[in-house]
PDB file of N, CA and C in Angstrom:
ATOM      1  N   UNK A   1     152.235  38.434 107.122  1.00  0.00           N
ATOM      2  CA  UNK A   1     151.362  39.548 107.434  1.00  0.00           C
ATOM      3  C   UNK A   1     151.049  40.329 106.170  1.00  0.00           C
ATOM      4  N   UNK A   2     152.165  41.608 106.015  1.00  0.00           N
ATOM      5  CA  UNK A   2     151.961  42.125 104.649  1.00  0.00           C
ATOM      6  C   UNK A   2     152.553  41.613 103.547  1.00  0.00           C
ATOM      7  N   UNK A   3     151.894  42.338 102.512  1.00  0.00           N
ATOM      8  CA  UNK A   3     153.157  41.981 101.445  1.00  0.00           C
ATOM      9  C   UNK A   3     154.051  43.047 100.968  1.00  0.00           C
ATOM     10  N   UNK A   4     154.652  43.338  99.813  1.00  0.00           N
ATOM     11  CA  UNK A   4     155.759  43.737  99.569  1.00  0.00           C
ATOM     12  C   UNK A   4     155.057  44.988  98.880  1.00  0.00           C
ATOM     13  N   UNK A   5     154.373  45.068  98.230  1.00  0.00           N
ATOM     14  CA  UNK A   5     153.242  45.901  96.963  1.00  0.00           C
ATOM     15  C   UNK A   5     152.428  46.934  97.956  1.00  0.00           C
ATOM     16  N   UNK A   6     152.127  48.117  97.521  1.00  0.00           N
ATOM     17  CA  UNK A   6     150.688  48.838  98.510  1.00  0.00           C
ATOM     18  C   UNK A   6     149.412  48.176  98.092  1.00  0.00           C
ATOM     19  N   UNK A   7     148.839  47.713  98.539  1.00  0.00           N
ATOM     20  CA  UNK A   7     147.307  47.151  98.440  1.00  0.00           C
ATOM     21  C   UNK A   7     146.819  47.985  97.219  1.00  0.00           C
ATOM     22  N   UNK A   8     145.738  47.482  96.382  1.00  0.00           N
ATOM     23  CA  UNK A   8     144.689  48.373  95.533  1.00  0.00           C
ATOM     24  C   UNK A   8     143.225  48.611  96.544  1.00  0.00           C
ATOM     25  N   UNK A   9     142.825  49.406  96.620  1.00  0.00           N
ATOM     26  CA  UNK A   9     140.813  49.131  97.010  1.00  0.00           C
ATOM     27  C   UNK A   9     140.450  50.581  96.981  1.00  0.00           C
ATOM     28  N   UNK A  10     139.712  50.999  98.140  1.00  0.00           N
ATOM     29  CA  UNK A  10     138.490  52.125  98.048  1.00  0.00           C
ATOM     30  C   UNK A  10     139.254  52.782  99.355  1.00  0.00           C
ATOM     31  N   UNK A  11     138.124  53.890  99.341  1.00  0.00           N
ATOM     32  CA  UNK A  11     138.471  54.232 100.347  1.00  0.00           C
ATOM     33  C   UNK A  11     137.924  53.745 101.832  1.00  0.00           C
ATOM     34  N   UNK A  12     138.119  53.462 103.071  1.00  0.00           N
ATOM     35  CA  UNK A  12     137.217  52.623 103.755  1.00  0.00           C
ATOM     36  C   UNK A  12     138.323  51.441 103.938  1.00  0.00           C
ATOM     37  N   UNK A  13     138.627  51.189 102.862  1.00  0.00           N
ATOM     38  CA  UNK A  13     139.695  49.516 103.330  1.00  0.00           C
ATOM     39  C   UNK A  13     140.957  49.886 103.668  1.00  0.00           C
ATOM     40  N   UNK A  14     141.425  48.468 104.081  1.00  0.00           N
ATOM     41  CA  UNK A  14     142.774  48.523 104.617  1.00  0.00           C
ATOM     42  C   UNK A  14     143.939  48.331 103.666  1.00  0.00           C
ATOM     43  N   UNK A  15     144.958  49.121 103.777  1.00  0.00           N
ATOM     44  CA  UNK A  15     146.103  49.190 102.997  1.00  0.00           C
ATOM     45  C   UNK A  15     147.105  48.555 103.754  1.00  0.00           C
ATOM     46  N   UNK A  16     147.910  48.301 102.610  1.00  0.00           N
ATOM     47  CA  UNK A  16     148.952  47.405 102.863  1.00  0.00           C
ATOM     48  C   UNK A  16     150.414  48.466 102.034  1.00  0.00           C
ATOM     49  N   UNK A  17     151.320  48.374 103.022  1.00  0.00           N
ATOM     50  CA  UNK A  17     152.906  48.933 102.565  1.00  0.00           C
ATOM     51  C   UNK A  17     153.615  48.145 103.090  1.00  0.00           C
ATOM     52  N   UNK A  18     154.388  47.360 102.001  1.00  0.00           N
ATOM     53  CA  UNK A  18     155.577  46.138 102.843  1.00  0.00           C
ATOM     54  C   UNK A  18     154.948  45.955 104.249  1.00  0.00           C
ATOM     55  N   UNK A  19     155.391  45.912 105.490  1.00  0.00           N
ATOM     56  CA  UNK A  19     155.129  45.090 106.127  1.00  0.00           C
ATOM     57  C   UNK A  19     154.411  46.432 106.996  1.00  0.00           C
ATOM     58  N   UNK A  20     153.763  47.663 106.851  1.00  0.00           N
ATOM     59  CA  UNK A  20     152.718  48.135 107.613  1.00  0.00           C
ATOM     60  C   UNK A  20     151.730  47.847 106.270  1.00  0.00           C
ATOM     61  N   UNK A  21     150.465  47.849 107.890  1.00  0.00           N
ATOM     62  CA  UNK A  21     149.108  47.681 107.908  1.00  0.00           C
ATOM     63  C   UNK A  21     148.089  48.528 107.937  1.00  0.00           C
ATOM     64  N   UNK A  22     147.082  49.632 107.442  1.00  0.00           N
ATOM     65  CA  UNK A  22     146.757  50.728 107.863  1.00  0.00           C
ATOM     66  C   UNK A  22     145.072  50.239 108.091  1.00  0.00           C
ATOM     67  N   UNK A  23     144.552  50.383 108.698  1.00  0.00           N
ATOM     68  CA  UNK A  23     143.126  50.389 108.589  1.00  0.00           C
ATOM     69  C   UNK A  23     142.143  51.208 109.042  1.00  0.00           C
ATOM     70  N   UNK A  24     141.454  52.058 108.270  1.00  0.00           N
ATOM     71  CA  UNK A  24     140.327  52.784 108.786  1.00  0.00           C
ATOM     72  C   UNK A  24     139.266  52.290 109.462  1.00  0.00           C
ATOM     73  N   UNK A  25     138.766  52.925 110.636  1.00  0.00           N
ATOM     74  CA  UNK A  25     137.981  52.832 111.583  1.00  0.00           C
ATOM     75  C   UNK A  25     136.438  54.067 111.494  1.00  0.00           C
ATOM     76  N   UNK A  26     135.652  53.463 110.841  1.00  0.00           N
ATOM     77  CA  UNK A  26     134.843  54.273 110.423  1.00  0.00           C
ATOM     78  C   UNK A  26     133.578  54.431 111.392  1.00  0.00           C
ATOM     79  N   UNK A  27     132.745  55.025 111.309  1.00  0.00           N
ATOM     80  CA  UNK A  27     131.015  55.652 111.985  1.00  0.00           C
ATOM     81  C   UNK A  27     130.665  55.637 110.695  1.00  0.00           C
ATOM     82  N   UNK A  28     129.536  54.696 110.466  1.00  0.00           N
ATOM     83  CA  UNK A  28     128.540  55.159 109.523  1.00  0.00           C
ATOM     84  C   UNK A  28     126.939  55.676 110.330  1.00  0.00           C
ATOM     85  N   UNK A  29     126.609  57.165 109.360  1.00  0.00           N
ATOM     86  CA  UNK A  29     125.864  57.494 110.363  1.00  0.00           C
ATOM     87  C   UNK A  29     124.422  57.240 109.098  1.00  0.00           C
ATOM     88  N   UNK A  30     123.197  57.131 109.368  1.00  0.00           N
ATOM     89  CA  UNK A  30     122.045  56.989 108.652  1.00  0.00           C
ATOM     90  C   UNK A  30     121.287  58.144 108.948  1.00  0.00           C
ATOM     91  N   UNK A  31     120.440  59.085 108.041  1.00  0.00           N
ATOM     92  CA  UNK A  31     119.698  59.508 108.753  1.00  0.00           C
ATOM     93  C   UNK A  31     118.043  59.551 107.623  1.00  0.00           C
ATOM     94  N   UNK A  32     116.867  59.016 108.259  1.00  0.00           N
ATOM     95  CA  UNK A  32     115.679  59.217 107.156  1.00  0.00           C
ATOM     96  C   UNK A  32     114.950  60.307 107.958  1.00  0.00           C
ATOM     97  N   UNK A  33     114.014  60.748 106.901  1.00  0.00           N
ATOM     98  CA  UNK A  33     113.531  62.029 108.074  1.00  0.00           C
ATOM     99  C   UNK A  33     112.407  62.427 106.953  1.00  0.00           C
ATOM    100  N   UNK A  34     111.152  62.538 107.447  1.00  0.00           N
ATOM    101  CA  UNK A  34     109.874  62.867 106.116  1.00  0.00           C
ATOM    102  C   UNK A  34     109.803  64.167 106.254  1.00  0.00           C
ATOM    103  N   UNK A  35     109.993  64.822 105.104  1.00  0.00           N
ATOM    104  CA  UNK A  35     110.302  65.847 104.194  1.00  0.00           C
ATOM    105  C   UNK A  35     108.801  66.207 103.100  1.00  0.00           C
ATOM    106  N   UNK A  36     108.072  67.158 103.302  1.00  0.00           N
ATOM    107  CA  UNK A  36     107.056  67.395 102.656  1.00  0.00           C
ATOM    108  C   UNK A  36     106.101  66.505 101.956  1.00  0.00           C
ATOM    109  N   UNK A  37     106.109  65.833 102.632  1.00  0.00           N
ATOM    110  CA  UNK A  37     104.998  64.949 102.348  1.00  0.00           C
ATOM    111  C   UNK A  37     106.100  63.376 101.502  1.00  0.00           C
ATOM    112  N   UNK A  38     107.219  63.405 101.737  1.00  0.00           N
ATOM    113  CA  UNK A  38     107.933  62.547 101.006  1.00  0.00           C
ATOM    114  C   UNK A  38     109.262  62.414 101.957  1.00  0.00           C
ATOM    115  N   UNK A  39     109.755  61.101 101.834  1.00  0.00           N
ATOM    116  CA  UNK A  39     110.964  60.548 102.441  1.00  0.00           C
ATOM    117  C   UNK A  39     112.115  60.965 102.038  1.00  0.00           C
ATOM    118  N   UNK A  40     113.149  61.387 103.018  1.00  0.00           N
ATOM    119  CA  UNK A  40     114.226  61.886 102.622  1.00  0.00           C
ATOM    120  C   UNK A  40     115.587  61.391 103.446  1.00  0.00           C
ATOM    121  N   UNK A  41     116.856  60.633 102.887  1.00  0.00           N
ATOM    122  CA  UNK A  41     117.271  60.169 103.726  1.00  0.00           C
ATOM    123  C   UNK A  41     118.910  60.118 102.784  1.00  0.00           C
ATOM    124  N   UNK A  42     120.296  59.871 104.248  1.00  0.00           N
ATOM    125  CA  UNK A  42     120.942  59.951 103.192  1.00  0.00           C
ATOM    126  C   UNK A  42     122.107  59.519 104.476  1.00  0.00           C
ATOM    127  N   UNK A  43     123.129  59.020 103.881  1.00  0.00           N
ATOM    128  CA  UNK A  43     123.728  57.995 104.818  1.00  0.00           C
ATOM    129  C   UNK A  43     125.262  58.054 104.733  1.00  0.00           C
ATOM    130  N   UNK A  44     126.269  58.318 105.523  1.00  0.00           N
ATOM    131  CA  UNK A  44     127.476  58.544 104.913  1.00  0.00           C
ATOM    132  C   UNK A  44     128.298  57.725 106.321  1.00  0.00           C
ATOM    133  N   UNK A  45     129.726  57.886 105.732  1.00  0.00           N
ATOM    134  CA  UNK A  45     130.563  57.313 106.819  1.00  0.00           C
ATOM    135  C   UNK A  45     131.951  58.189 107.079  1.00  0.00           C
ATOM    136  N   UNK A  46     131.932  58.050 108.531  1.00  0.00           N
ATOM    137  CA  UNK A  46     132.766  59.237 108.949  1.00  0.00           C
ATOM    138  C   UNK A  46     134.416  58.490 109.359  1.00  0.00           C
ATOM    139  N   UNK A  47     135.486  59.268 109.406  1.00  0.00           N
ATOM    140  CA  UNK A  47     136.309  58.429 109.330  1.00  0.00           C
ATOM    141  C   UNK A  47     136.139  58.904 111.270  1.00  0.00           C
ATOM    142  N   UNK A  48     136.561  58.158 112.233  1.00  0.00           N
ATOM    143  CA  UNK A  48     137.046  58.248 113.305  1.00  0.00           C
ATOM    144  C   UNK A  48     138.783  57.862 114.229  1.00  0.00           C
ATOM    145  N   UNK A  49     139.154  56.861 113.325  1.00  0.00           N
ATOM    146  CA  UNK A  49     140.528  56.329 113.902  1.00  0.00           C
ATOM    147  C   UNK A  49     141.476  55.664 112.804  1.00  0.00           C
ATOM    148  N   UNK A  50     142.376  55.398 113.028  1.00  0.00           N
ATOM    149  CA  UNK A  50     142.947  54.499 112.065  1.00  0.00           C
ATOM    150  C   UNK A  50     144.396  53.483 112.844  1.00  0.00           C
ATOM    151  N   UNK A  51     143.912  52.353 112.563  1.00  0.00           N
ATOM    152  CA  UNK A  51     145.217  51.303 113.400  1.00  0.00           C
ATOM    153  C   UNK A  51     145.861  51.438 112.388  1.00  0.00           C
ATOM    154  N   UNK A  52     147.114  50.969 112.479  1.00  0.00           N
ATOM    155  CA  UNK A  52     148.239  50.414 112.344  1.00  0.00           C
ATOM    156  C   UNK A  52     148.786  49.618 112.833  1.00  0.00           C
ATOM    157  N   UNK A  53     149.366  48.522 111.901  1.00  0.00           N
ATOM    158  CA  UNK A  53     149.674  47.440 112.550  1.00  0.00           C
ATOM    159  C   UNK A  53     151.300  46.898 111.867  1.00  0.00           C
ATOM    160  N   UNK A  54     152.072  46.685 112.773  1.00  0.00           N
ATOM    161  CA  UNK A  54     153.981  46.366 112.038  1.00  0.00           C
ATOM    162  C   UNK A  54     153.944  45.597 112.763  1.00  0.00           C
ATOM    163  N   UNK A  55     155.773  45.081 112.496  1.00  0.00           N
ATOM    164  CA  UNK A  55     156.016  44.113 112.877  1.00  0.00           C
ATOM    165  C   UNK A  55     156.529  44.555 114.412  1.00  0.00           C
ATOM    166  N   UNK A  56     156.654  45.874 114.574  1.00  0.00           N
ATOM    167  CA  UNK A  56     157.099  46.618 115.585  1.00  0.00           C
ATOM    168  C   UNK A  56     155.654  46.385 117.161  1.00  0.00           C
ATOM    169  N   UNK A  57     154.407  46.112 116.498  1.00  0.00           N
ATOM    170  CA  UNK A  57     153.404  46.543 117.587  1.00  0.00           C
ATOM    171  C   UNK A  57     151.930  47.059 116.317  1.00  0.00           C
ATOM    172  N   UNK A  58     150.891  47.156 117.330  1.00  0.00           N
ATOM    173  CA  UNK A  58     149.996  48.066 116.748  1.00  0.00           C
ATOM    174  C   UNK A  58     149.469  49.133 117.443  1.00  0.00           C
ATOM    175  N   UNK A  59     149.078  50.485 117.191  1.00  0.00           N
ATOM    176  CA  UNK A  59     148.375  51.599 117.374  1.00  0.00           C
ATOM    177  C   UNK A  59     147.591  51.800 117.081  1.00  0.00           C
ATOM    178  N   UNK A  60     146.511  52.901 117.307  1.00  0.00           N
ATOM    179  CA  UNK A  60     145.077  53.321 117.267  1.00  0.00           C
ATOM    180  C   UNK A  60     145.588  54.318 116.959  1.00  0.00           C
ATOM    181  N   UNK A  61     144.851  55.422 115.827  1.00  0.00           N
ATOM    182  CA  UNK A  61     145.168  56.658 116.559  1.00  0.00           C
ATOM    183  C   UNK A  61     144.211  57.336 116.010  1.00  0.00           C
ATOM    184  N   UNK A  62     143.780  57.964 117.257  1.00  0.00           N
ATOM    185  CA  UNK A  62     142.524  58.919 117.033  1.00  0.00           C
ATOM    186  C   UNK A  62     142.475  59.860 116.257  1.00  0.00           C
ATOM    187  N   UNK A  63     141.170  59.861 115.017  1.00  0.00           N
ATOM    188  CA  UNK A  63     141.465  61.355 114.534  1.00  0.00           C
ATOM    189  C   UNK A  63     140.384  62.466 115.539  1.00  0.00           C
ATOM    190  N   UNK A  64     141.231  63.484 115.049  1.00  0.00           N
ATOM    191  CA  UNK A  64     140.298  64.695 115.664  1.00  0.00           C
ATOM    192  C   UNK A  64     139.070  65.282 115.003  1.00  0.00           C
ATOM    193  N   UNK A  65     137.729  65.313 115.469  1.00  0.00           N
ATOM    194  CA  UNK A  65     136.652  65.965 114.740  1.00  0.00           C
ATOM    195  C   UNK A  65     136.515  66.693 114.063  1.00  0.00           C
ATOM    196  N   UNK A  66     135.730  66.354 112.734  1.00  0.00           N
ATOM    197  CA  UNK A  66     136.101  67.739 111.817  1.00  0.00           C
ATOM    198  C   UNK A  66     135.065  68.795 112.707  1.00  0.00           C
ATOM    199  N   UNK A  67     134.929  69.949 111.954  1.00  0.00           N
ATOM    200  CA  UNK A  67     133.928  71.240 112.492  1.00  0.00           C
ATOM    201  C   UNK A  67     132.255  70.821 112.208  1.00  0.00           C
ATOM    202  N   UNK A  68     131.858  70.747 113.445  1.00  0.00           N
ATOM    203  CA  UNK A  68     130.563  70.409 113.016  1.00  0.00           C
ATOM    204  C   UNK A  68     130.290  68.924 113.173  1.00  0.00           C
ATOM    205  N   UNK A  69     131.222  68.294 113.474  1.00  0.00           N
ATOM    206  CA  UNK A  69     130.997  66.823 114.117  1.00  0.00           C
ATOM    207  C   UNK A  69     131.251  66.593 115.344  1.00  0.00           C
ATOM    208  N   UNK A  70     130.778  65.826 115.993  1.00  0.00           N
ATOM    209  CA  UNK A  70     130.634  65.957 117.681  1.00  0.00           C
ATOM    210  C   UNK A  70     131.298  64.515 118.202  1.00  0.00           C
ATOM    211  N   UNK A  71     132.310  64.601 118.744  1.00  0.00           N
ATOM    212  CA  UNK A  71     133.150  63.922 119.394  1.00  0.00           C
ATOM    213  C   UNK A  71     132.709  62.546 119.688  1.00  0.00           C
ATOM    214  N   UNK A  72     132.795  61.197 119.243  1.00  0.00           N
ATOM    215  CA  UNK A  72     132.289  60.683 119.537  1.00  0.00           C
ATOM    216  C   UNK A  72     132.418  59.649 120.955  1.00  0.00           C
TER     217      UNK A  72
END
């Protein structure tokens, strides 16, 4: 499953600690929208959950909305 090392990457990917698993569960949201006579648009990704996975089982676990984000 895992290995022994914490994973390297970004943010967005899945990490690795000895034998847990972490993985983010993201919403990417898009939005374009014409803006004075010109295109305007801009695109991000929201975190929503994160599994975990051992040798014990795996979990979900929900995060809670930041302020200003709407439950999804």
């Amino acid at each position: 499953m895992a290995g022994t090392e914490m994973s390297e990457g970004r943010p967005g990917q899945t990490r690795v600690v000895g034998d847990v698993e972490i993985e983010p569960i993201e919403r990417i949201v898009v939005r374009v929208e014409q803006v004075l006579g010109g295109i305007a648009g801009v695109a991000l990704k929201e975190p929503i959950a994160i599994v975990i996975r051992s040798p014990a089982g795996t979990w979900r676990v929900d995060l809670p909305p930041e302020s200003g984000r709407e439950a999804g």
